[in-house]
Protein backbone atom coordinates (compact mmCIF):
# COMPACT_ATOMS: atom_id res chain seq x y z
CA UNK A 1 0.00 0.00 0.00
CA UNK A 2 1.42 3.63 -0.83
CA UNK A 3 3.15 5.05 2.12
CA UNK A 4 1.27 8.23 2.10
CA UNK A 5 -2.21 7.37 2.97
CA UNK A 6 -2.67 7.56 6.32
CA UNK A 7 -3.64 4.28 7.68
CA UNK A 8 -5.02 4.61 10.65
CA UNK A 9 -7.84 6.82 9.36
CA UNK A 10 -11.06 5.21 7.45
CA UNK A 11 -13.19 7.47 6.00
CA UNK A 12 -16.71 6.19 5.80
CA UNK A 13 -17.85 8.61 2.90
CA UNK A 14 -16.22 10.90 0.50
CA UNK A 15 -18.01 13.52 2.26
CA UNK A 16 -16.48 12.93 5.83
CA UNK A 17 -13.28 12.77 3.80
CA UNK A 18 -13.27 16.13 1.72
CA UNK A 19 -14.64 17.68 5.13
CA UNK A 20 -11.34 16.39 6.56
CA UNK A 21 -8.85 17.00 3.78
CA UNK A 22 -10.20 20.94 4.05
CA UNK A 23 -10.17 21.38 7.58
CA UNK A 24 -6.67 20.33 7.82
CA UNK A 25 -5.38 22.52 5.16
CA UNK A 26 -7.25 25.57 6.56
CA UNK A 27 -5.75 24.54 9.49
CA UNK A 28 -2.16 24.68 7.76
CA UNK A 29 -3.00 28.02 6.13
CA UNK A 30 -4.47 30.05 8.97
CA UNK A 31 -8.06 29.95 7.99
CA UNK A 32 -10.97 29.44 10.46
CA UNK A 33 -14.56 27.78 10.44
CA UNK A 34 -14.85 26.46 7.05
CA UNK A 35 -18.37 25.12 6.13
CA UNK A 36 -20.17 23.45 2.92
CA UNK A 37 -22.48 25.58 1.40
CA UNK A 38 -24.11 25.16 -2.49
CA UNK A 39 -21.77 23.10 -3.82
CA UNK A 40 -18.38 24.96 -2.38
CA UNK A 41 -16.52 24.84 0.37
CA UNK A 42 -16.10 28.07 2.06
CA UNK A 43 -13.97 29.26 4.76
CA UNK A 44 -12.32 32.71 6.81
CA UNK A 45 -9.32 33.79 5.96
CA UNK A 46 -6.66 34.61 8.80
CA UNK A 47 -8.35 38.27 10.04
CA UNK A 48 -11.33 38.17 7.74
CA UNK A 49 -14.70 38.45 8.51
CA UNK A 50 -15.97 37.19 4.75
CA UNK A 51 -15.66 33.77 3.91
CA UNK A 52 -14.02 32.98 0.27
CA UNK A 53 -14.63 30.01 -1.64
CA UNK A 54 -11.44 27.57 -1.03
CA UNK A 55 -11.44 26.80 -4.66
CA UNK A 56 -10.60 30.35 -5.30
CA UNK A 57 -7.86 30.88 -2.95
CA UNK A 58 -6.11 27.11 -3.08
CA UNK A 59 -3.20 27.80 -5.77
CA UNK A 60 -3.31 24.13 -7.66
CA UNK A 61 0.22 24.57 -8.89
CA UNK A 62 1.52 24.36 -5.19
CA UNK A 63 -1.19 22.62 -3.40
CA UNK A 64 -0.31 18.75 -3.14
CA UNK A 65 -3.57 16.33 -2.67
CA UNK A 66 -4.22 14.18 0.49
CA UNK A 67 -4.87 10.55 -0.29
CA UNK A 68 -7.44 8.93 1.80
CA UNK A 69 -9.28 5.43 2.35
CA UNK A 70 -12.61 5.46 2.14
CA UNK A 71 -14.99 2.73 3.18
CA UNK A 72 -16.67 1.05 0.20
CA UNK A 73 -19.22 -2.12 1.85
CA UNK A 74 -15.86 -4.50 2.59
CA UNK A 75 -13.22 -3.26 0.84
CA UNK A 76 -11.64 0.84 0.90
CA UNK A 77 -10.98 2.86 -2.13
CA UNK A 78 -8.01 4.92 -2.12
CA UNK A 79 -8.80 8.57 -3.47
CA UNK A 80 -6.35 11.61 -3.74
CA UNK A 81 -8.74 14.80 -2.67
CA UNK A 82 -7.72 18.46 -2.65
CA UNK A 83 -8.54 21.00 -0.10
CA UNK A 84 -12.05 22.29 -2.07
CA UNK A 85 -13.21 18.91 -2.38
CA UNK A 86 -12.44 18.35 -5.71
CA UNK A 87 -10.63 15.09 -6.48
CA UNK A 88 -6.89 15.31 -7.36
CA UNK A 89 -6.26 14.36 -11.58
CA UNK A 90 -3.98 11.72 -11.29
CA UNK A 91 -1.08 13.25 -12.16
CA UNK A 92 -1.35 16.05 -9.37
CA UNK A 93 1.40 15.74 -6.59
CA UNK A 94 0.24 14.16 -3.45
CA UNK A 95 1.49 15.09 0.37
């Protein structure tokens, strides 16, 4: 199994893992109390008091993807997500 998916973590939907994958970047950037809202997520940006969409703020040239496992009925699927959700091409870098 590739070394960077974290093992220990089972995602049981893709939504559980995207809400992840964001939070933790956010996290890693200085934003605050991201949320999903019509399609996007959104979040606060460090001293901001309107949230931006993360898909217009991630730069995709220097943001890696986090692979995660996600449950599937008995077996787990291996997907590489980015930070707004969106799943990674497959040539993208991954963390």
């Amino acid at each position: 199994m590739d070394d960077s998916i974290n093992n220990l973590i089972i995602y049981p939907n893709i939504e559980t893992a995207a809400a992840a994958v964001c939070r933790k970047w956010c996290q890693q950037q200085g934003y605050t109390d991201s949320f999903y809202l019509h399609g996007s997520w959104w979040t606060f940006p460090p001293q901001g008091v309107m949230p931006v969409k993360i898909h217009h703020v991630i730069d995709l040239a220097q943001t890696k993807a986090e692979r995660v496992l996600i449950k599937y009925y008995s077996i787990a699927l291996s997907v590489a997500l980015l930070p707004d959700g969106c799943i990674a091409p497959h040539n993208h870098p991954e963390v």
